[in-house]
Protein backbone atom coordinates (compact mmCIF):
# COMPACT_ATOMS: atom_id res chain seq x y z
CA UNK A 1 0.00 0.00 0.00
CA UNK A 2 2.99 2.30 0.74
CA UNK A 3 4.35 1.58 -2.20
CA UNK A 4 1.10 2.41 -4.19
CA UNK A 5 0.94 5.40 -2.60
CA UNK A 6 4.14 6.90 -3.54
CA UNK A 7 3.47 5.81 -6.85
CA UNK A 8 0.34 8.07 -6.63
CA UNK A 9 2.21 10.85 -5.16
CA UNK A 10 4.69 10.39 -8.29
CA UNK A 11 1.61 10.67 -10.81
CA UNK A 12 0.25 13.32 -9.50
CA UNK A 13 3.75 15.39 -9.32
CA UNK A 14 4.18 14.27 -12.89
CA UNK A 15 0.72 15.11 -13.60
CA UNK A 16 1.26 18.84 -11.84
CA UNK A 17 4.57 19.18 -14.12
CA UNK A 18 2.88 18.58 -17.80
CA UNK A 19 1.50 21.55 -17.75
CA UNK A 20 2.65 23.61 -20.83
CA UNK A 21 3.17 27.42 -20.19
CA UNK A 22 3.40 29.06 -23.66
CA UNK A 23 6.68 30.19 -24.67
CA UNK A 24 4.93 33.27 -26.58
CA UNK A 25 4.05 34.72 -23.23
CA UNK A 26 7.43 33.44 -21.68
CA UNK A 27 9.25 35.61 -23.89
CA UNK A 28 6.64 38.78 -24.77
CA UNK A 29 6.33 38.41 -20.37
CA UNK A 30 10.03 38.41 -20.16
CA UNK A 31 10.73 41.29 -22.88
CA UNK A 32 8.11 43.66 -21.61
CA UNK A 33 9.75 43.08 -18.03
CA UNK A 34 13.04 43.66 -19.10
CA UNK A 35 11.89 46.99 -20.77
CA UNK A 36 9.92 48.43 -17.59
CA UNK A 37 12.69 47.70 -15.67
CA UNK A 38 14.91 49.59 -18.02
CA UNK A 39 12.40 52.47 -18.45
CA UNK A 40 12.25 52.78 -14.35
CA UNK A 41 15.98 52.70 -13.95
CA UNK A 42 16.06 55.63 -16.47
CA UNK A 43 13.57 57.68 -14.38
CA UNK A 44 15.21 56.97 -11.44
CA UNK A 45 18.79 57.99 -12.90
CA UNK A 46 17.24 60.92 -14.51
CA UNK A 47 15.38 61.98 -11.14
CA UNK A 48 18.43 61.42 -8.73
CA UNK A 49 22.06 62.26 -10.95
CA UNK A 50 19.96 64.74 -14.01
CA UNK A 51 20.17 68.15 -11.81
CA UNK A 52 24.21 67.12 -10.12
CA UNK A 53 25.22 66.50 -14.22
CA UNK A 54 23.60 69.63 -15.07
CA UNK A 55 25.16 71.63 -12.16
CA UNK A 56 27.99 69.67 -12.92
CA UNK A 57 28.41 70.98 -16.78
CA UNK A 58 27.07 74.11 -15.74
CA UNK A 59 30.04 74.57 -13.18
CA UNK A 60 32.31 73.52 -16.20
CA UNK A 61 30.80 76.23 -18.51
CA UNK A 62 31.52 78.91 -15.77
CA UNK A 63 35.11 78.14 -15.25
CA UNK A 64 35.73 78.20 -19.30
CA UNK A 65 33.71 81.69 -19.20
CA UNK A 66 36.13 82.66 -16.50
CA UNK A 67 39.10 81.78 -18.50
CA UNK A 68 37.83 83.11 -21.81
CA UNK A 69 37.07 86.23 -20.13
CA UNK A 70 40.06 86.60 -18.46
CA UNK A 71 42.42 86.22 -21.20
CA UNK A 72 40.57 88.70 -23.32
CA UNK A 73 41.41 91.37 -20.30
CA UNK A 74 45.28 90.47 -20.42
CA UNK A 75 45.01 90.85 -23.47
CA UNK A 76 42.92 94.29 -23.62
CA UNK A 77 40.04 92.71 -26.18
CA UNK A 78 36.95 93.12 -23.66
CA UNK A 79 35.52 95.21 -26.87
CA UNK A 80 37.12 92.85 -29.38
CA UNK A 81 33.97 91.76 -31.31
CA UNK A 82 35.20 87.76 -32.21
CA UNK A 83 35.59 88.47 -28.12
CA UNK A 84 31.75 89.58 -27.74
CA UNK A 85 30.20 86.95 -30.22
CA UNK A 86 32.06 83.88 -28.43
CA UNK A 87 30.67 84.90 -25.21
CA UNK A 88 27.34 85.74 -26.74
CA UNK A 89 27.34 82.35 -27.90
CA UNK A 90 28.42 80.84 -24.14
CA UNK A 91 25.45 83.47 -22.54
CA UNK A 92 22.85 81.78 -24.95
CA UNK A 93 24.09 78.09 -25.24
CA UNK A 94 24.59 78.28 -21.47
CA UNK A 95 22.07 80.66 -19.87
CA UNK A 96 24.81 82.16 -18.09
CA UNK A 97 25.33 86.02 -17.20
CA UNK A 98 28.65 87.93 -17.60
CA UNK A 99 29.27 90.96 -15.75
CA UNK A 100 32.68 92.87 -15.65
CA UNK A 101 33.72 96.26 -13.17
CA UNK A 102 36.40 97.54 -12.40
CA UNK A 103 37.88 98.61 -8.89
CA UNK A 104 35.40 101.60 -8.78
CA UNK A 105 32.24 99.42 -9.52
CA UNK A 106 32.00 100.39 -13.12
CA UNK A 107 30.72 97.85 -15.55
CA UNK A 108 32.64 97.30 -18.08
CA UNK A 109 31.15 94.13 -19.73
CA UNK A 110 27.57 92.74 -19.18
CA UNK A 111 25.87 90.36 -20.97
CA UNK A 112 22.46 91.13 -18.91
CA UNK A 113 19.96 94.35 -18.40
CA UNK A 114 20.29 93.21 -14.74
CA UNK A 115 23.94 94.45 -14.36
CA UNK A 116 22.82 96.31 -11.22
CA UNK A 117 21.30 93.73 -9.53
CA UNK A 118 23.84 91.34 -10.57
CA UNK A 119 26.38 94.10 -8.55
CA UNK A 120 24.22 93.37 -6.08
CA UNK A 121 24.53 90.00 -5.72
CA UNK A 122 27.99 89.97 -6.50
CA UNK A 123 28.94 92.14 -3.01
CA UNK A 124 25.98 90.26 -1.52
CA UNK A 125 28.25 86.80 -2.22
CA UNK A 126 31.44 88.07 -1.61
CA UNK A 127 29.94 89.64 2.11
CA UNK A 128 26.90 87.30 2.74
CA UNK A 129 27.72 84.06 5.22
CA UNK A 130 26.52 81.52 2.45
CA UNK A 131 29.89 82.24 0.83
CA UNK A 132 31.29 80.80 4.10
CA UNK A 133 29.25 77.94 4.05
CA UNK A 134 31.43 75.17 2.42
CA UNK A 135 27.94 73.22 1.40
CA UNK A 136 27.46 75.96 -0.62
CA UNK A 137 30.99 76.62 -2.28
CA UNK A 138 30.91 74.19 -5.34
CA UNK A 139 34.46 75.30 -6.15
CA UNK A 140 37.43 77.08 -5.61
CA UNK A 141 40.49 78.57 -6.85
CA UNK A 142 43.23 81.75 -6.23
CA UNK A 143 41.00 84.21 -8.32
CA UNK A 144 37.29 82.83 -8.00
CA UNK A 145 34.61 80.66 -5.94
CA UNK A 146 31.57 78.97 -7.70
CA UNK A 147 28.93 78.82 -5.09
CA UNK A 148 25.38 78.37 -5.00
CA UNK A 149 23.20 81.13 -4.07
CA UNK A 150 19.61 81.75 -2.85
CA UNK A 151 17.60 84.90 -4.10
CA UNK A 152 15.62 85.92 -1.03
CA UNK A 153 13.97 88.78 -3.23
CA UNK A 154 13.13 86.72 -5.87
CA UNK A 155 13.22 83.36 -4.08
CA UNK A 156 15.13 81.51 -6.80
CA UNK A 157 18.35 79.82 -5.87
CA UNK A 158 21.87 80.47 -8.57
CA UNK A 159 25.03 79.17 -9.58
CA UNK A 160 26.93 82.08 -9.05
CA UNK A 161 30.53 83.10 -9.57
CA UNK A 162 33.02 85.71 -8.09
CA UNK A 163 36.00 86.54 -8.65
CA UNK A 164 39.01 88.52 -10.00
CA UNK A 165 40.62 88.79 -13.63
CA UNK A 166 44.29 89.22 -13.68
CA UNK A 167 44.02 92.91 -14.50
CA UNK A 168 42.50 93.34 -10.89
CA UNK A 169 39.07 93.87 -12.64
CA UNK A 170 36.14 91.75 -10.69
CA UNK A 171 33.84 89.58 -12.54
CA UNK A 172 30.51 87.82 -11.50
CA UNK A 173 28.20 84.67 -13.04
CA UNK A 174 24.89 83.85 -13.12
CA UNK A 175 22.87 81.25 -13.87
CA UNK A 176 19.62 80.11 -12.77
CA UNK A 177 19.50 76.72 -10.55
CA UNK A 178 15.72 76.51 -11.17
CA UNK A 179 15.78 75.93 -14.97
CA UNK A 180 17.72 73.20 -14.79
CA UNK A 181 15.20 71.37 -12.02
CA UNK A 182 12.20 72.70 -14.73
CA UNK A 183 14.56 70.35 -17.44
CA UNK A 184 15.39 67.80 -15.65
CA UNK A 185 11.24 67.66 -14.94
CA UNK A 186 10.06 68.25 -18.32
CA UNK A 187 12.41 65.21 -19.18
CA UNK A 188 11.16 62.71 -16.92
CA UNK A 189 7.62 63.62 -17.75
CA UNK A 190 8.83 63.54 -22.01
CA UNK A 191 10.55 60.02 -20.14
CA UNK A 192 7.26 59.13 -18.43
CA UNK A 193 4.82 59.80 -21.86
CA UNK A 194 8.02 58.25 -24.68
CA UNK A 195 8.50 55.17 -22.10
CA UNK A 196 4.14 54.33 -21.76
CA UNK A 197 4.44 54.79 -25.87
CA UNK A 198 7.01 52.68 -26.26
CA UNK A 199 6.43 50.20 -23.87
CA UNK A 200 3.05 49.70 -25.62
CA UNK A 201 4.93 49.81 -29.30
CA UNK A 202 6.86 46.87 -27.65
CA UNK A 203 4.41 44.54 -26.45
CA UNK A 204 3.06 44.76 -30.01
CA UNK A 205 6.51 43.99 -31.20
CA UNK A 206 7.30 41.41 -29.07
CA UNK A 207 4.51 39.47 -29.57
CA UNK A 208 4.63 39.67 -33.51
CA UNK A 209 8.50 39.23 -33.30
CA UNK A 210 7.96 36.02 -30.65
CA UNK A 211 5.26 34.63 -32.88
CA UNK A 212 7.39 34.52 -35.68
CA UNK A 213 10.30 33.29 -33.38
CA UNK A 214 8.78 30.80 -31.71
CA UNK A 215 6.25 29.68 -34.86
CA UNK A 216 9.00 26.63 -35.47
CA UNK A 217 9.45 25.96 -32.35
CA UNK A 218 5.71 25.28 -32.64
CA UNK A 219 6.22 23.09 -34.93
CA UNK A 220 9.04 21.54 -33.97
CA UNK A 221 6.74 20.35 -30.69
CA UNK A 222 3.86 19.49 -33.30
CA UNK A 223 6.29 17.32 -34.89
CA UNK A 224 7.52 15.51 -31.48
CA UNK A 225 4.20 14.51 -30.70
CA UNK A 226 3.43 12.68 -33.51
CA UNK A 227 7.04 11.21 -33.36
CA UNK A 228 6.17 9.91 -29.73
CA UNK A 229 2.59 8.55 -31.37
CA UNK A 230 5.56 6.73 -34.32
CA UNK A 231 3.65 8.99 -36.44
CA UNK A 232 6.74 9.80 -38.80
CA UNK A 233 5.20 11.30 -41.98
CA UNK A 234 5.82 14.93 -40.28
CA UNK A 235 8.76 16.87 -41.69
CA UNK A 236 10.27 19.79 -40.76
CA UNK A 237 10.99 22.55 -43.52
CA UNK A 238 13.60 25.10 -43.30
CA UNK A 239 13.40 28.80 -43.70
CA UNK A 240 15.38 30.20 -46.64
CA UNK A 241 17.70 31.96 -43.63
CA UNK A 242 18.80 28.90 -41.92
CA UNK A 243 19.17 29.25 -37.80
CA UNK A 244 20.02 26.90 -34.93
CA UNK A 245 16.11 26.41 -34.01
CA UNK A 246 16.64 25.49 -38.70
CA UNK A 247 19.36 22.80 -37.81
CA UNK A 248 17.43 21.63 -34.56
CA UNK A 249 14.56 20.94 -36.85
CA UNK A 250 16.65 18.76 -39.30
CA UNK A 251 18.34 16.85 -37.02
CA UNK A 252 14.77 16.22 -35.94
CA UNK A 253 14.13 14.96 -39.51
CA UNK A 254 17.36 13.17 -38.97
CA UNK A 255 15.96 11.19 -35.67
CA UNK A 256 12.86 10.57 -37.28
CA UNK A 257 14.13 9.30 -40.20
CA UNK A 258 16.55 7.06 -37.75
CA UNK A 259 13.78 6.16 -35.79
CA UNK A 260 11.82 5.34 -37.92
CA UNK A 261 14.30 2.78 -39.94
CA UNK A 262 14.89 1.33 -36.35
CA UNK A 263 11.20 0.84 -35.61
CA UNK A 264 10.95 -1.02 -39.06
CA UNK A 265 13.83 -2.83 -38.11
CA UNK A 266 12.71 -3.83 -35.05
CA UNK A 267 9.61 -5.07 -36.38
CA UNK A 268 11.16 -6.91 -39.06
CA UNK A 269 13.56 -7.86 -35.88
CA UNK A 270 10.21 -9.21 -34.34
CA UNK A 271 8.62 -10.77 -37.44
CA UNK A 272 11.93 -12.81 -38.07
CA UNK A 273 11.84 -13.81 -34.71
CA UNK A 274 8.21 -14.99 -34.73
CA UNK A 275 8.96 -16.73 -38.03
CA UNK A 276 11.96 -18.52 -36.71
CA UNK A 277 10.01 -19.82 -32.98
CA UNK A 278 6.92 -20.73 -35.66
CA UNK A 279 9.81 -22.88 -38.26
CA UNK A 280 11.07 -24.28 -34.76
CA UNK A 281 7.87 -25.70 -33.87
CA UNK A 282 6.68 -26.76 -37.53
CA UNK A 283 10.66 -28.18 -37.98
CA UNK A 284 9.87 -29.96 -34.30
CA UNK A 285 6.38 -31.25 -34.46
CA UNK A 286 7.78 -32.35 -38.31
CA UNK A 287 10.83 -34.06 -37.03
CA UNK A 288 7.96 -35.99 -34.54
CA UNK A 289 6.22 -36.94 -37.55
CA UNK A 290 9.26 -37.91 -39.36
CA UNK A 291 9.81 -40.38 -36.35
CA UNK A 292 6.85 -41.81 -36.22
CA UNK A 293 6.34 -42.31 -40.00
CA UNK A 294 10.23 -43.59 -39.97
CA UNK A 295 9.12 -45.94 -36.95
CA UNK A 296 6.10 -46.91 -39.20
CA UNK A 297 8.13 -47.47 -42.37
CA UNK A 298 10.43 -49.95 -40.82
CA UNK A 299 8.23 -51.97 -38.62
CA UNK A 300 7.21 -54.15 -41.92
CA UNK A 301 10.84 -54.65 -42.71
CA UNK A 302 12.03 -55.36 -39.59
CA UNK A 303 8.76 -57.72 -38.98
CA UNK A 304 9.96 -59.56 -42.28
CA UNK A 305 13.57 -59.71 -41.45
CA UNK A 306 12.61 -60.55 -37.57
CA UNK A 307 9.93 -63.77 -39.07
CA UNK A 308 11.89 -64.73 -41.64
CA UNK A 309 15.04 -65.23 -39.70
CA UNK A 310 13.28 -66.79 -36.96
CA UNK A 311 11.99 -69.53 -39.56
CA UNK A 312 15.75 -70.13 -40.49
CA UNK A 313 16.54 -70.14 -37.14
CA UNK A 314 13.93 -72.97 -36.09
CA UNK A 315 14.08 -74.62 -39.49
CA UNK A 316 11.13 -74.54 -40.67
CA UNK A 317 12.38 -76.26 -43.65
CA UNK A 318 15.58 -78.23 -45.21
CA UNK A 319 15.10 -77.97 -48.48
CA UNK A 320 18.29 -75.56 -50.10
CA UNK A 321 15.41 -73.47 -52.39
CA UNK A 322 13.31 -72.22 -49.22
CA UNK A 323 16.40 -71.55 -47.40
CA UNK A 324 17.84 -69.49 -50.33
CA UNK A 325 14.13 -67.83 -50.28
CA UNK A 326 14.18 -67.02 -46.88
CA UNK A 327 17.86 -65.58 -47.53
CA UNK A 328 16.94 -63.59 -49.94
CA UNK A 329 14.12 -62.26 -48.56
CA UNK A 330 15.87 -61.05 -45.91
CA UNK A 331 18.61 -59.35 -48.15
CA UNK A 332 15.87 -57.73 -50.39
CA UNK A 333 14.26 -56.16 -46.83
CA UNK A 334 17.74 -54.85 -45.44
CA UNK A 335 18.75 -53.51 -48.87
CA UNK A 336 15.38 -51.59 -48.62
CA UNK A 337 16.16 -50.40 -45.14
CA UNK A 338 19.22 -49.12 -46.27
CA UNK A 339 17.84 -47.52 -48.85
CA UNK A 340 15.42 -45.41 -46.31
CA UNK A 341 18.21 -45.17 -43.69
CA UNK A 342 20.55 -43.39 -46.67
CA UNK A 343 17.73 -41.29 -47.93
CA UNK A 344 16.68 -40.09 -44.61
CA UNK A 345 20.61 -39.04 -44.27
CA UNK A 346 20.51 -37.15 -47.34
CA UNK A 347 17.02 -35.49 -46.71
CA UNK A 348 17.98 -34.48 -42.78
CA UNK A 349 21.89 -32.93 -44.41
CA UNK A 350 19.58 -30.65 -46.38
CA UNK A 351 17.65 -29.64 -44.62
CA UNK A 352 19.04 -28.60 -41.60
CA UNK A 353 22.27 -27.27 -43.71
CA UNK A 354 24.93 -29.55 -42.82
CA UNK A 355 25.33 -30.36 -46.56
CA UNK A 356 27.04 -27.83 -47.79
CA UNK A 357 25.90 -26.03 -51.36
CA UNK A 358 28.61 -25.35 -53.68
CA UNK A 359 27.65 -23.39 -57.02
CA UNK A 360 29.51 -24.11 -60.30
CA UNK A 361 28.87 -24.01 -63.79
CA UNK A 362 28.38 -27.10 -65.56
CA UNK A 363 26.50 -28.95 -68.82
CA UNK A 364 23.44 -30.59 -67.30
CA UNK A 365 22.46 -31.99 -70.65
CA UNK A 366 25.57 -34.18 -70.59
CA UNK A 367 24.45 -34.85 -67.23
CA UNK A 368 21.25 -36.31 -68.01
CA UNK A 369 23.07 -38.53 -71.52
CA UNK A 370 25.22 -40.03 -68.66
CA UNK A 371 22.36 -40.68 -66.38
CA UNK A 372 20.20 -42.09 -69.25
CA UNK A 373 23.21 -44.20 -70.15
CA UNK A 374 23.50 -45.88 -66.77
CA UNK A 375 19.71 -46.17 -66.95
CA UNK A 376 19.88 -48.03 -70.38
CA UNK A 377 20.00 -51.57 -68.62
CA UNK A 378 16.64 -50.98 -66.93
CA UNK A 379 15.02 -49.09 -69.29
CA UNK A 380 14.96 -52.15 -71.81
CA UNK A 381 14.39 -54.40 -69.32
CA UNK A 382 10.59 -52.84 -69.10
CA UNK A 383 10.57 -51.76 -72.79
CA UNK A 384 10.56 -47.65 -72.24
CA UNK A 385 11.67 -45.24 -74.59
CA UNK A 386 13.65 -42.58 -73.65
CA UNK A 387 13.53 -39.01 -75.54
CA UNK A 388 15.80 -36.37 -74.98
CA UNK A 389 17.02 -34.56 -78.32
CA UNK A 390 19.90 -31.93 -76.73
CA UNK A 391 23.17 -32.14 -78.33
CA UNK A 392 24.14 -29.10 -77.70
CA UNK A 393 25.90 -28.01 -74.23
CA UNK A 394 23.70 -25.98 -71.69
CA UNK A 395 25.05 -24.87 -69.21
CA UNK A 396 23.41 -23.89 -65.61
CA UNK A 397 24.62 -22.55 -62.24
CA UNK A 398 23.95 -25.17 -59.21
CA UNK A 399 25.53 -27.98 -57.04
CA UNK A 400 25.58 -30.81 -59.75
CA UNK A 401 25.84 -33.26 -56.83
CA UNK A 402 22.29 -31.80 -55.57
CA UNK A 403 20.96 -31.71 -58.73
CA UNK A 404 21.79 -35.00 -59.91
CA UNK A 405 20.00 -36.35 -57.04
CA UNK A 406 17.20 -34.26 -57.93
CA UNK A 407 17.04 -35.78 -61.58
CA UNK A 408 17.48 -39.33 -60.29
CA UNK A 409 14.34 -39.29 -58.21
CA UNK A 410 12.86 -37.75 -61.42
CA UNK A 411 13.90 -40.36 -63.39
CA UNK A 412 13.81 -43.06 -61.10
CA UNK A 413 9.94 -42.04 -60.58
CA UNK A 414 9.05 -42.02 -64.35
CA UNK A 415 10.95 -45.32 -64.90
CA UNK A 416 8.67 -47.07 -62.48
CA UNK A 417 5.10 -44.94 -63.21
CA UNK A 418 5.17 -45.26 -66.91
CA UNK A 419 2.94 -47.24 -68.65
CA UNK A 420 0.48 -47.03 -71.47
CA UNK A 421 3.07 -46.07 -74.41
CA UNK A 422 5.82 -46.42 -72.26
CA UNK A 423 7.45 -43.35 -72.83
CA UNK A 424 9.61 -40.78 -71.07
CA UNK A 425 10.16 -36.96 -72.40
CA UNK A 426 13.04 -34.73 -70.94
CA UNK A 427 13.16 -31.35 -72.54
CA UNK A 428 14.72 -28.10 -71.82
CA UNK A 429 13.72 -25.13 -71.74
CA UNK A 430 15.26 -21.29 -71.28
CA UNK A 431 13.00 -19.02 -69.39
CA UNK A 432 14.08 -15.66 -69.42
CA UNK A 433 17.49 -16.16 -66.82
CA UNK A 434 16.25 -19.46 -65.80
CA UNK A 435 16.34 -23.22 -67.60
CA UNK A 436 13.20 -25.47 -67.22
CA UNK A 437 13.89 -29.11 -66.66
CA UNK A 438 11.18 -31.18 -67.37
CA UNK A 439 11.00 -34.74 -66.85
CA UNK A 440 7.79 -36.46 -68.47
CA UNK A 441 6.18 -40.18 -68.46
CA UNK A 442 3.12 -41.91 -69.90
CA UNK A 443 0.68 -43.58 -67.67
CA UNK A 444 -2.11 -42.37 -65.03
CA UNK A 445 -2.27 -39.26 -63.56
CA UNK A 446 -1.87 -38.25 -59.67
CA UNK A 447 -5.54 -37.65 -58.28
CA UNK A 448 -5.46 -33.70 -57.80
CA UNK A 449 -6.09 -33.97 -54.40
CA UNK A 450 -3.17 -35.50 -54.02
CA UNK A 451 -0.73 -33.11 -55.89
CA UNK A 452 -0.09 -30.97 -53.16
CA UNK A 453 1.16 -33.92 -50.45
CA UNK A 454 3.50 -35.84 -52.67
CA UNK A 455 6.49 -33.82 -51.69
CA UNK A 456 5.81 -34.31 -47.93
CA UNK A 457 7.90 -36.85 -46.23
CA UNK A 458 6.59 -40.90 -46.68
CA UNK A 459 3.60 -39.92 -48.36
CA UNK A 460 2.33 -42.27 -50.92
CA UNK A 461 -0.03 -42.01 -53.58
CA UNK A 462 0.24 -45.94 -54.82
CA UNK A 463 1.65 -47.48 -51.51
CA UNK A 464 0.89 -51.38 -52.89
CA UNK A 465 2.87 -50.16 -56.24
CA UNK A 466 5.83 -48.29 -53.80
CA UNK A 467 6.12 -51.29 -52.12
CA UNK A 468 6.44 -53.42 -55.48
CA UNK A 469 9.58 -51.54 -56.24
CA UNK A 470 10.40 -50.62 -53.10
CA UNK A 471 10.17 -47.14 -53.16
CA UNK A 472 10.99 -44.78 -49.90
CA UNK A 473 8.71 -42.20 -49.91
CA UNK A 474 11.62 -39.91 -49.52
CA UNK A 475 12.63 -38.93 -53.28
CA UNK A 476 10.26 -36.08 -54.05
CA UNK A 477 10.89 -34.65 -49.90
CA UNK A 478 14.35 -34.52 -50.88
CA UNK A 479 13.82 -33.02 -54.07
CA UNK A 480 11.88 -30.22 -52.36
CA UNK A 481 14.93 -29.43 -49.87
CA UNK A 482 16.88 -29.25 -52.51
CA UNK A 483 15.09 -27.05 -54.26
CA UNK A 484 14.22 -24.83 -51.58
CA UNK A 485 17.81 -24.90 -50.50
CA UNK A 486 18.59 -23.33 -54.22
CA UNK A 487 15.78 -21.06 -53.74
CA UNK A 488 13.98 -22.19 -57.26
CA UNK A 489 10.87 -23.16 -58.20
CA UNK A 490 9.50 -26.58 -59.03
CA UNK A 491 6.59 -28.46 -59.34
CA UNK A 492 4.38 -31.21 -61.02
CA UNK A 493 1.49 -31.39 -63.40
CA UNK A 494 -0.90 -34.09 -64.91
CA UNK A 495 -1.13 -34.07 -68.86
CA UNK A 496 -3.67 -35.86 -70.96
CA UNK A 497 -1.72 -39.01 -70.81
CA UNK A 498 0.28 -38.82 -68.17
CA UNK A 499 2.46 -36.62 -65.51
CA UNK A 500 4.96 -33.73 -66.04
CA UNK A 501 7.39 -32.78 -62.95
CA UNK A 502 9.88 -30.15 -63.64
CA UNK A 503 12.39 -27.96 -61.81
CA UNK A 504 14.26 -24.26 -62.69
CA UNK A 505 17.69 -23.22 -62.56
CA UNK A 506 19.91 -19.97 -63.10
CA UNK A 507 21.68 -20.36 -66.56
């Protein structure tokens, strides 16, 4: 029960973790985030550091005024007019006022109406206790101080500096603190207003630009699903510009292509496997019929030898002839026994393999001459004619020793089956890239529902007439593993007056 338990625990964590979060919203979630982020730490920047970088460039621009204005003194160009437009230029790119006196508070340079007031301020900096306020003093040198300032009249607060040119002439700058906290404003509201536009212009972006991003990916899982289903007709197609998400998807076709070829080969793995356990149990439950029909062939012999013996044995009788019968007898059912034994050899090296097939090229027609030749003796003895008209060489690719035996049982069958006319045909005949063999006698025909047994092992169609001449039962089994073994075809069929078996080889 424990054990069932955690298993449930484990299907329901799996369960919990097969939920799919789309990787649209991933992405457009994670883009959007980054960009807010971003946008914030801008306003935040721009709120904290704007107004110290402005004071900060501001301070800069006042200490170059300084200098520019006191080299035109040493120099005596106050009135120079490249002099007046450069500072012009400073007073409007800068916002910053210029004023110039000498000893006796005479202005001798002003970039402002306010000249008087500035005077003012100036003596009101150099006397007032802000000047000796070091928060206030932004910097410092031998011949000025850059300080910031607070307007009680007009309640505005300045960058202001004093100090004195190297002709002993004083000189005072302005420039108004306030404008730059009205800029630094107006730019994190323009901040506020571009960063809501934008952030909106994104999301729109990023969700067209995912789309199309993540469209293959799409696919790509589209495709592994049916691969886990060994659905395998899916392909992936790449984009003219090929990417890594491009090469992910045909290594993908790769794997499924693999996959695929394995499956099949697994299957056929399977199939061949089947096939084999079903030819082991057809081979077994054959090789107990074999047995049993072998154990049912030789019981008569053996019964024969076994009687006949045991009349010599007793004797049953004096006279030389019935001893010589009895002896022969014997001799004719231990011949025939060997004759089964031998063929039962032959048929069990075939068919399990242990006799080896060699191919060579060789003339069967002067094969079957010498085989009719040897046959001569017993082919007058029961008045047959033979016909077989090929004087010419024709040559085939087999085992000669395999495929004499295969012509013997041929022959041997049509020697002892024809009757009527007597007569036995042997043609041959090319086929394409194969040579028919045919092997024909006169006499009855095989019932048809008995064509499709005779090559099975002991089977009989005339058993009385088998036993006459002491046929096996074997010869056509044999010829069928030897056929097989070449992988050709073969076969039998009845003719008007009488029976055709025949048998292909390459040429």
């Amino acid at each position: 029960m424990h054990t069932l338990r955690l298993f449930g625990e484990w299907g329901i964590s799996l369960k919990s973790t097969n939920k799919i979060h789309s990787i649209n919203r991933q992405i457009a979630g994670i883009s959007v985030a980054i960009l807010t982020i971003t946008l914030l730490v801008l306003w935040l920047v721009n709120t904290c550091f704007l107004g110290v970088f402005y004071i900060r460039e501001k301070r800069q621009a006042m200490i170059s005024n300084f200098q520019l204005v006191n080299q035109a003194a040493e120099d005596g160009k106050l009135k120079d007019e490249a002099f007046l437009l450069q500072l012009e230029k400073s007073h409007a790119n800068h916002n910053i006022s210029v004023v110039v006196m000498d000893s006796s508070g005479q202005i001798l340079l002003s970039t402002t109406r306010q000249s008087d007031e500035m005077f003012s301020q100036l003596l009101s900096a150099i006397l007032s206790p802000q000047s000796q306020d070091k928060k206030n003093v932004l910097d410092s040198s031998d011949n000025y101080i850059i300080l910031r300032q607070q307007d009680a009249r007009l309640n505005e607060e300045y960058l202001v500096l004093c100090g004195t040119l190297g002709n002993g002439n004083l000189i005072m700058m302005r420039s108004a603190v306030e404008g730059i906290r009205e800029s630094t404003s107006l730019a994190n509201r323009f901040l506020v207003c571009v960063g809501i536009v934008a952030l909106f212009i994104s999301i729109q972006a990023v969700i067209i630009s995912t789309r199309r991003i993540t469209k293959p990916l799409v696919k790509l899982t589209e495709i592994s699903k049916r691969m886990s289903n060994l659905d395998f007709d899916a392909k992936y197609e790449s984009n003219k510009r090929r990417n890594e998400v491009d090469v992910l998807g045909e290594h993908m076709n790769e794997m499924s292509k693999a996959l695929e070829q394995n499956i099949l080969e697994l299957k056929q793995a399977n199939h061949d496997l089947k096939a084999d356990i079903d030819l082991r149990e057809q081979r077994q439950k054959s090789q107990q019929n074999f047995v049993a029909n072998v154990s049912h062939e030789l019981k008569t012999p053996i019964a024969v030898i076994q009687g006949y013996a045991e009349g010599l044995a007793e004797g049953i009788s004096d006279d030389p002839e019935s001893r010589e019968y009895y002896c022969n007898v014997i001799i004719d059912e231990a011949k025939k026994m060997n004759r089964m034994v031998l063929s039962m050899i032959s048929l069990n090296q075939i068919e399990t393999g242990s006799n080896e097939v060699t191919y060579h090229r060789f003339d069967i027609a002067d094969m079957i001459r010498n085989m009719l030749f040897t046959m001569q003796v017993l082919l007058d003895q029961q008045n047959i004619t033979v016909s077989f008209d090929e004087a010419n060489p024709v040559y085939v690719y087999a085992d000669d020793f395999l495929v004499e035996q295969v012509l013997n049982n041929y022959l041997s069958n049509a020697l002892h089956y024809a009757s009527d006319e007597k007569r036995i045909e042997i043609t041959l005949k090319q086929r394409e890239k194969h040579l028919r063999v045919s092997v024909f006698n006169t006499g009855s025909q095989i019932p048809e529902e008995s064509l499709p047994h005779i090559w099975d092992k002991f089977y009989k169609v005339d058993k009385a007439r088998t036993r006459e001449y002491g046929g096996t039962g074997i010869g056509l089994s044999i010829v069928k593993a030897v056929m097989d073994s070449f992988q050709q075809d073969y076969g039998v069929m009845n003719r008007e007056n009488g029976v055709e078996f025949w048998f292909e080889l390459d040429t």
